[in-house]
Protein backbone atom coordinates (compact mmCIF):
# COMPACT_ATOMS: atom_id res chain seq x y z
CA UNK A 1 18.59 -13.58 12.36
CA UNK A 2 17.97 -16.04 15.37
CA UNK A 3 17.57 -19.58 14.97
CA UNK A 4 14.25 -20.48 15.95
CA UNK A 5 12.97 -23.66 15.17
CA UNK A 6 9.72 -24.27 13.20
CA UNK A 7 9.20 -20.68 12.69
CA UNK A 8 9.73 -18.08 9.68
CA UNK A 9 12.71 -16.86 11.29
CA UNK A 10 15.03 -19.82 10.26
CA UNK A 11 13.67 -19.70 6.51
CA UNK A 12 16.62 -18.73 4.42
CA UNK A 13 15.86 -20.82 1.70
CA UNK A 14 13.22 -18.46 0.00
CA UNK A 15 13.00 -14.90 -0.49
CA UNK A 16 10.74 -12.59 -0.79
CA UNK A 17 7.61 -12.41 1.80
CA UNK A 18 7.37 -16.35 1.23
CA UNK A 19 10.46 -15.98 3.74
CA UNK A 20 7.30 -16.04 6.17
CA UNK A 21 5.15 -19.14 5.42
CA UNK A 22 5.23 -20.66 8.24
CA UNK A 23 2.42 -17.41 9.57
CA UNK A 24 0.86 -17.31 5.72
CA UNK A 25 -1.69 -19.80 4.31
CA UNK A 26 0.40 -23.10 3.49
CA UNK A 27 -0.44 -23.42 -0.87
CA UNK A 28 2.03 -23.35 -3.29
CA UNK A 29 2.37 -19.78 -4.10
CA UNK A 30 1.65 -17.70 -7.27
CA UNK A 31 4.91 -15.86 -7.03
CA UNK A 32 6.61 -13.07 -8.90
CA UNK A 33 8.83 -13.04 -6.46
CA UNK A 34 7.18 -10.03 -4.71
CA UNK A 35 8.69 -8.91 -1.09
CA UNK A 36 11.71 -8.68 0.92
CA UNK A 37 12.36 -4.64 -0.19
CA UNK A 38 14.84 -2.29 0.64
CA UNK A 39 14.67 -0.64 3.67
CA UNK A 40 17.29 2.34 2.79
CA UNK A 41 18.81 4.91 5.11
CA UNK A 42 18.18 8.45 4.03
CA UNK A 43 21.14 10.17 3.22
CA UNK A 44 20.22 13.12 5.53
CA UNK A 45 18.34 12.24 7.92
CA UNK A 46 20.29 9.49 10.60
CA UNK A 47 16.90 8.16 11.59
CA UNK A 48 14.70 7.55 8.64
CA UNK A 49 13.87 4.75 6.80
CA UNK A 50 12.49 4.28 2.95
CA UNK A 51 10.94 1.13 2.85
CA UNK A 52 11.03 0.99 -1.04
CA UNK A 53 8.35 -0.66 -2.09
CA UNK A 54 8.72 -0.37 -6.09
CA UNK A 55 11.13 -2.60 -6.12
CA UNK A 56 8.28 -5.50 -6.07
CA UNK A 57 6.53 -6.77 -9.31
CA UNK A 58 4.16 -4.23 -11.23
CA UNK A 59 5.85 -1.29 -9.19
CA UNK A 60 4.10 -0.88 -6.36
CA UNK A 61 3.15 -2.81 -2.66
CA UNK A 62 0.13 -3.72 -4.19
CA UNK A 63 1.65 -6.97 -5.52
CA UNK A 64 2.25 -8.29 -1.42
CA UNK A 65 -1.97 -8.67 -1.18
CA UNK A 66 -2.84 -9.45 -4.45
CA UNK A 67 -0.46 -11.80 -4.83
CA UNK A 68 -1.63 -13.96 -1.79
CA UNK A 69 -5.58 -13.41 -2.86
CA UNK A 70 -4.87 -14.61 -6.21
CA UNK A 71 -3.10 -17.73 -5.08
CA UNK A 72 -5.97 -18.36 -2.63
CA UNK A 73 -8.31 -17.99 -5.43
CA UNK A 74 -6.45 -20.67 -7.60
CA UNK A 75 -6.36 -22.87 -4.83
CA UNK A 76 -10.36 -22.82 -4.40
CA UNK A 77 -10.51 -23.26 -8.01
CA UNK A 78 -11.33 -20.03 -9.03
CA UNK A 79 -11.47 -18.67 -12.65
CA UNK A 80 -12.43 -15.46 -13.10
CA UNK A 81 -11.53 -12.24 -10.71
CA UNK A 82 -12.76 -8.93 -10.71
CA UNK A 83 -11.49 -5.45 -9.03
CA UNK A 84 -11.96 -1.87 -8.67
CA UNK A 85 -9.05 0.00 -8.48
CA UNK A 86 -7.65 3.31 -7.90
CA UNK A 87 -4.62 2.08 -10.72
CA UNK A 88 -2.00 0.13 -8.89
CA UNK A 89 -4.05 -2.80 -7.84
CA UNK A 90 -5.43 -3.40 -10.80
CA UNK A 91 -1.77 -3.83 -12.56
CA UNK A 92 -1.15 -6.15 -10.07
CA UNK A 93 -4.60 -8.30 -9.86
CA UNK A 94 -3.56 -8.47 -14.27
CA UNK A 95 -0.10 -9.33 -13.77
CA UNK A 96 -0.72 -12.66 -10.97
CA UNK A 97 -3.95 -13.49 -12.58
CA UNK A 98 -1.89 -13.77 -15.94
CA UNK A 99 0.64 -15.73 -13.96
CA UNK A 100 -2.23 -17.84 -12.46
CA UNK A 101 -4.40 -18.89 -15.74
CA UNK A 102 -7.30 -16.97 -14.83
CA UNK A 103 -9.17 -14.36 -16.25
CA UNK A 104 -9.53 -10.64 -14.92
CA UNK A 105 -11.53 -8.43 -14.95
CA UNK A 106 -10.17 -4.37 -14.07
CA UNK A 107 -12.59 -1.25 -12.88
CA UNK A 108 -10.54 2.02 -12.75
CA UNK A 109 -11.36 5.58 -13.52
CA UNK A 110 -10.01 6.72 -16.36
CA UNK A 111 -7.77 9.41 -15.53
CA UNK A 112 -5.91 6.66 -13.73
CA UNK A 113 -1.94 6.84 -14.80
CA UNK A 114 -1.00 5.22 -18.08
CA UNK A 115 1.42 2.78 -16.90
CA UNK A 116 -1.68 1.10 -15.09
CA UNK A 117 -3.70 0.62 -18.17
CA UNK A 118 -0.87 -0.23 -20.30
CA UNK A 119 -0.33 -3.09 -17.70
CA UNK A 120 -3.92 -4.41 -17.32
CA UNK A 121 -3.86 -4.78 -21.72
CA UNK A 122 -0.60 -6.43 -21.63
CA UNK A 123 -1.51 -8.66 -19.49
CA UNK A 124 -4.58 -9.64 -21.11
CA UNK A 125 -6.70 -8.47 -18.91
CA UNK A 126 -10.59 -6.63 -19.61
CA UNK A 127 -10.32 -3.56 -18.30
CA UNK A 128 -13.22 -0.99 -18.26
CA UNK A 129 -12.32 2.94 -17.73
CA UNK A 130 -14.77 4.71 -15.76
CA UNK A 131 -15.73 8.43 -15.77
CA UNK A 132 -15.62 8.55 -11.74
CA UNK A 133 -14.00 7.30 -8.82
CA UNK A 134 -12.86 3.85 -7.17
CA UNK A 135 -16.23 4.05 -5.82
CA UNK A 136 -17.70 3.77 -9.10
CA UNK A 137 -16.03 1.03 -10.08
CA UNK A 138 -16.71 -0.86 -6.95
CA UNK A 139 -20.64 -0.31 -7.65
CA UNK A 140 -19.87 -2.10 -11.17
CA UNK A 141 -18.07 -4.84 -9.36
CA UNK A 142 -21.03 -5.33 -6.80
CA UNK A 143 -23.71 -5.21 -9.26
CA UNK A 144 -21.93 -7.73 -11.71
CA UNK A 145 -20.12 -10.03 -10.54
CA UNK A 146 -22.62 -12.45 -9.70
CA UNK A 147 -24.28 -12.86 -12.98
CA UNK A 148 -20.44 -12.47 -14.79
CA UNK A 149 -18.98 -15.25 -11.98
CA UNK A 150 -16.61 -13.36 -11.15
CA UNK A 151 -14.60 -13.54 -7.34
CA UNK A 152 -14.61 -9.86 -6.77
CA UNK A 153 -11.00 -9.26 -5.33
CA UNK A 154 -11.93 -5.61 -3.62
CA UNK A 155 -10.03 -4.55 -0.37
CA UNK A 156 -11.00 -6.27 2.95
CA UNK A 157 -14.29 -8.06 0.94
CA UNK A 158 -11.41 -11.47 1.23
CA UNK A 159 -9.32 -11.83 3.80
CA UNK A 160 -6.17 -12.45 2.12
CA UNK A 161 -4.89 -9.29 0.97
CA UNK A 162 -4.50 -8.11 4.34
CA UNK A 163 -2.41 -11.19 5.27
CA UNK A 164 -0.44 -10.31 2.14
CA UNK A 165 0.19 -6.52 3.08
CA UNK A 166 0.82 -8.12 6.79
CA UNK A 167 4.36 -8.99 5.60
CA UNK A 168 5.48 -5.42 5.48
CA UNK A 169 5.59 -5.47 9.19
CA UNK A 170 7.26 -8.51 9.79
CA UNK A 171 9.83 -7.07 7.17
CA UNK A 172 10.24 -3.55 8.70
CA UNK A 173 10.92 -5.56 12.53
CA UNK A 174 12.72 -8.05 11.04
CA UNK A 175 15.22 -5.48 8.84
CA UNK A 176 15.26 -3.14 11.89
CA UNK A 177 16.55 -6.04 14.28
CA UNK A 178 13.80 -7.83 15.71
CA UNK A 179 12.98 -4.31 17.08
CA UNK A 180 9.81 -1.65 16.35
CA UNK A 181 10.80 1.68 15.00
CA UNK A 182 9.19 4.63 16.76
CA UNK A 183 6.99 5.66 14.02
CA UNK A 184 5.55 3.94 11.07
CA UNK A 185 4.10 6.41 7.85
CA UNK A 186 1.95 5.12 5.50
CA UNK A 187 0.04 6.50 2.47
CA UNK A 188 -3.20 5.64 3.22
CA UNK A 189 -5.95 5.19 0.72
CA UNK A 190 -7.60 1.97 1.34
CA UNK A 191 -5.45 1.49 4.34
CA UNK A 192 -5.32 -2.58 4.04
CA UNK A 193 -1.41 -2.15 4.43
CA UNK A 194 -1.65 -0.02 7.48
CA UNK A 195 -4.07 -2.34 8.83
CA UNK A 196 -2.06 -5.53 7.80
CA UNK A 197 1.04 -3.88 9.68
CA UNK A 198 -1.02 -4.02 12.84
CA UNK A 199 -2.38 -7.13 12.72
CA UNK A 200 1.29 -8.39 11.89
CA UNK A 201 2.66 -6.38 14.74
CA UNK A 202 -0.14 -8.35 17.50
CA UNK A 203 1.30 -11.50 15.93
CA UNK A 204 5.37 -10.64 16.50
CA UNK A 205 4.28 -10.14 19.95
CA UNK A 206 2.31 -13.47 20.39
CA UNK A 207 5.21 -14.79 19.13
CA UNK A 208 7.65 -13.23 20.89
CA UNK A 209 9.85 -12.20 18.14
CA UNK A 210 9.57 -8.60 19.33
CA UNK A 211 9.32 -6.49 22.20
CA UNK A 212 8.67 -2.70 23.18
CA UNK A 213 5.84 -0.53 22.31
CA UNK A 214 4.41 -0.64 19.12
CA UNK A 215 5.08 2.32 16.34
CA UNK A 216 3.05 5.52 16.31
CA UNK A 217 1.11 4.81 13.13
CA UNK A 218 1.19 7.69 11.23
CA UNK A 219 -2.10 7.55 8.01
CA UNK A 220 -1.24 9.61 5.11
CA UNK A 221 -3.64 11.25 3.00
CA UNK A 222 -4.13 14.14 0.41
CA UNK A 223 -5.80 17.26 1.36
CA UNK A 224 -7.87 16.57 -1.51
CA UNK A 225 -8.88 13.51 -0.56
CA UNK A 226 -8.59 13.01 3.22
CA UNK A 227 -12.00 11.46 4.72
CA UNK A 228 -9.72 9.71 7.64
CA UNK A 229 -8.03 12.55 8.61
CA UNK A 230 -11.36 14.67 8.82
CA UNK A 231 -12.61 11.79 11.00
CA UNK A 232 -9.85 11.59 13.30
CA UNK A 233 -9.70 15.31 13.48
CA UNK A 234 -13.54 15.16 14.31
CA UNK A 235 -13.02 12.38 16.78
CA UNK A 236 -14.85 10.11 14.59
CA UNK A 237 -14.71 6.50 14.67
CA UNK A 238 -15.83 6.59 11.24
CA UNK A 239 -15.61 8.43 7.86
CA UNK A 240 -17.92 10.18 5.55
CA UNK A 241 -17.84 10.17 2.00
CA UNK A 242 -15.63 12.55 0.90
CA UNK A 243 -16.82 14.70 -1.78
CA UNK A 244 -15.13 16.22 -4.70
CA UNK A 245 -12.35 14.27 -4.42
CA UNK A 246 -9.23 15.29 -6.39
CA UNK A 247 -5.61 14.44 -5.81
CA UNK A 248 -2.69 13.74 -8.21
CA UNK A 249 -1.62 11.28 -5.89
CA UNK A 250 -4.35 8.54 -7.48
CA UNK A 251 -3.74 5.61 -4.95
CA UNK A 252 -4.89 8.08 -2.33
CA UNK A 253 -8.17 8.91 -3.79
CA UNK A 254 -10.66 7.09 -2.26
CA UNK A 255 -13.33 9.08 -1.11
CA UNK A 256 -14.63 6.74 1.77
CA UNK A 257 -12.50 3.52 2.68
CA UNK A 258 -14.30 0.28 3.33
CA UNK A 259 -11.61 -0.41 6.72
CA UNK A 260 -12.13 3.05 7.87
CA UNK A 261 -13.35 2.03 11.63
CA UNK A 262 -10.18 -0.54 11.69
CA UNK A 263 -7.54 2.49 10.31
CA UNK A 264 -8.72 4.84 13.24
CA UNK A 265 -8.68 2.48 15.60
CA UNK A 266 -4.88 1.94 15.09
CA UNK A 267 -4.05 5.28 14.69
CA UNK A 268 -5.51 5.92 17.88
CA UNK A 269 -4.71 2.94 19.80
CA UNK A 270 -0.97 3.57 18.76
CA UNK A 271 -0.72 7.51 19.81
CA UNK A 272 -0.23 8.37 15.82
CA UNK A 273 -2.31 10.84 13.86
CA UNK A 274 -3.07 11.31 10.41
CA UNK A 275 -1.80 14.24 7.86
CA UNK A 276 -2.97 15.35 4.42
CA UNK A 277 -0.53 17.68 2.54
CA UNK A 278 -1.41 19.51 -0.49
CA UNK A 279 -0.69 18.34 -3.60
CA UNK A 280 2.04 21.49 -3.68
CA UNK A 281 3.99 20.02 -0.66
CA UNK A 282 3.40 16.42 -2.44
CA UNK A 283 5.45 17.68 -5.55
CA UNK A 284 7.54 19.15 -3.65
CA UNK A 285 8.99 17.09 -1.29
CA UNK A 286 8.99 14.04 -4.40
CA UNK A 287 11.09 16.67 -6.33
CA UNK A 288 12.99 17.25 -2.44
CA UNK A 289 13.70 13.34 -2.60
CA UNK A 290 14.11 12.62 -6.02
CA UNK A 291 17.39 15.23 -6.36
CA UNK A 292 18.80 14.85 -2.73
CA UNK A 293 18.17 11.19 -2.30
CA UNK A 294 18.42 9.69 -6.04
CA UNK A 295 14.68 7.72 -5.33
CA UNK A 296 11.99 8.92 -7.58
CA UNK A 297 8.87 8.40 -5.43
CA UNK A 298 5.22 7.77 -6.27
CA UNK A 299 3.40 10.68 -5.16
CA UNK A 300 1.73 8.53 -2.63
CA UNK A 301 5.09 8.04 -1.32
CA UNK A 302 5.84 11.95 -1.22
CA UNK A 303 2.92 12.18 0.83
CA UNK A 304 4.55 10.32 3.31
CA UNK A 305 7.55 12.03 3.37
CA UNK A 306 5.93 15.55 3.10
CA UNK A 307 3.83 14.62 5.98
CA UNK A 308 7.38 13.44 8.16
CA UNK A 309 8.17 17.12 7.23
CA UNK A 310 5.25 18.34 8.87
CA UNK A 311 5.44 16.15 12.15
CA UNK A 312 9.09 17.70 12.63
CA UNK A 313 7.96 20.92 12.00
CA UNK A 314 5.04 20.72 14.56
CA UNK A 315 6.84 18.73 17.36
CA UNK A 316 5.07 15.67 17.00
CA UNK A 317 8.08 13.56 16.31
CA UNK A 318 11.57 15.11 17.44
CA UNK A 319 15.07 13.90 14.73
CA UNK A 320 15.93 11.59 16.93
CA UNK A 321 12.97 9.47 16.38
CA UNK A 322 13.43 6.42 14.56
CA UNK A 323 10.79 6.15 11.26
CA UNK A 324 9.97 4.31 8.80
CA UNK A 325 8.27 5.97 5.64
CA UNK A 326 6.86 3.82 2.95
CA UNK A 327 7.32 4.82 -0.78
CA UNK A 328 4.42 2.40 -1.64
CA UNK A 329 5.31 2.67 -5.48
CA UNK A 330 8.16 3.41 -8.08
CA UNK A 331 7.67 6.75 -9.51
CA UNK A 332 8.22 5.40 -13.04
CA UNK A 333 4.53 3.89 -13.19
CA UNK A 334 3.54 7.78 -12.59
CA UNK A 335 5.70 9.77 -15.66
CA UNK A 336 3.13 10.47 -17.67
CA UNK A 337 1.39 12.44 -13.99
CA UNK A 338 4.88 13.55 -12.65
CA UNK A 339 5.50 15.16 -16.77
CA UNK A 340 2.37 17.03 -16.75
CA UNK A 341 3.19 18.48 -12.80
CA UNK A 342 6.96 19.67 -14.53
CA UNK A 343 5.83 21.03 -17.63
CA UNK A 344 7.10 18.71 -20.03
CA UNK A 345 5.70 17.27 -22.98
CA UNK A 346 6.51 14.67 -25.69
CA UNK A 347 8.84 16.02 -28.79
């Protein structure tokens, strides 16, 4: 690490994505000491990257954002925060609002994985199941909140998630060397992490902490749910609502995401494209990982790593392109999905 004065590079004092304060708002934090994750070498292939992101509280890269919007909402003197989520977010919105003192307020659908709900009750948190999508519970949200007083938390209506999420590109540069991998892959359902990386990677420039071209950044989604890639295969600059939309892979069903315009814009900007496996080659590349590599992915992450697959295969990228593939949760927040895909059932 080089010793630069007055920036985030010299922080060794404090771990976690607090390592980069100096480029975050300056509050005392509500931390659960989220950040800083592993960026492991795949045992088989000499250039990839996991960038394990179950290792941070809740289970998943969702605690980065929310844990930055909810300490920007205690320091306004907020009390009460709402969210729709897809599962993941809302663990995490229960979790630092629990940490916080304030009281939350969760929107999922209700075939959402177990391990969410059991969070969002242990918590303390109200949490309403809803027979239908994200997109549901973000119409609840909207048509609530301002006779409930709630702060709705939803992706990219605050800014602060997205500085949150931003910290995943500092890390990846930062763990890398100070230097940009040649591909970045991202499971992409709202996309505020993908866009976060970018707006990070524009700020390691202006500071001069890196140099070279930026990542091909490569948007992940599930066949059955893939309104970006059906835009950027139209030539788009926007998506539809997608209809019907059905993936085991729950973090990546969002039928229409609210930063569309912003995702394709990267994509494009950065010579990357977007993929959406099956949930066949999901399964079985998280099986694929799980017994070569010894790291149970979310299926989210799988569809990352299926759609690396896919890139080789086609040309796209060539082995001796450096990547970095995010596993955006721990697979253990996903049994009771990943038991019901293998057959099993309880004794």
């Amino acid at each position: 690490m080089r010793d630069t004065i007055g920036t985030a590079k010299e922080d060794r004092s404090w771990s976690g994505m607090w390592r980069y304060r100096s480029v975050l708002p300056s509050v005392e934090p509500v931390t659960l000491g989220e950040g800083w994750t592993p960026m492991l070498p795949s045992r088989r292939y000499r250039n990839v990257f996991l960038k394990e992101e179950g290792s941070n509280p809740t289970g998943t890269f969702k605690a980065r954002g929310l844990a930055l919007a909810v300490t920007m909402a205690r320091h306004y003197g907020i009390k009460k925060v709402a969210v729709p989520s897809a599962g993941n977010a809302g663990g995490a919105v229960a979790a630092y609002a629990a940490a916080a003192g304030m009281e939350a307020h969760i929107f999922m659908p209700k075939d959402v994985p177990l391990a969410n709900q059991v969070e969002c009750i242990a918590y303390g948190a109200h949490m309403t199941l809803v027979d239908g999508l994200i997109s549901d519970c973000a119409r609840i949200v909207g048509e609530r909140k301002e006779r409930e007083g709630w702060f709705d938390l939803s992706t990219l209506k605050e800014p602060f998630r997205v500085e949150g999420k931003k910290t995943m590109g500092y890390e990846l540069v930062e763990q890398l060397g100070w230097e940009y991998p040649d591909a970045v892959f991202y499971p992409t359902g709202g996309g505020v992490g993908l866009i976060g990386m970018w707006k990070a990677f524009q700020e390691l420039e202006d500071l001069g902490w890196v140099t070279g071209k930026r990542p091909k950044m490569i948007a992940v989604q599930a066949a059955g749910c893939a309104p970006v890639a059906r835009a950027y295969d139209n030539g788009e600059a926007v998506s539809e609502m997608w209809q019907g939309a059905a993936t085991f892979a729950s973090g990546l069903r969002v039928p229409k995401p609210y930063g569309d315009y912003i995702i394709l814009d990267a994509v494009r900007k950065s010579e990357g494209t977007v993929v959406a496996p099956t949930d066949e080659q999901i399964f079985e590349s998280l099986k694929d990982w799980a017994s070569q590599e010894g790291i149970l992915m979310s299926p989210e992450g799988a569809a990352a790593t299926a759609a690396y697959d896919h890139l080789i295969g086609t040309g796209f990228l060539t082995p001796l392109d450096r990547v970095v593939i995010f596993n955006t949760g721990s697979g253990n927040k996903y049994t009771d999905v990943l038991a019901k895909s293998l057959g099993l059932t309880a004794a």
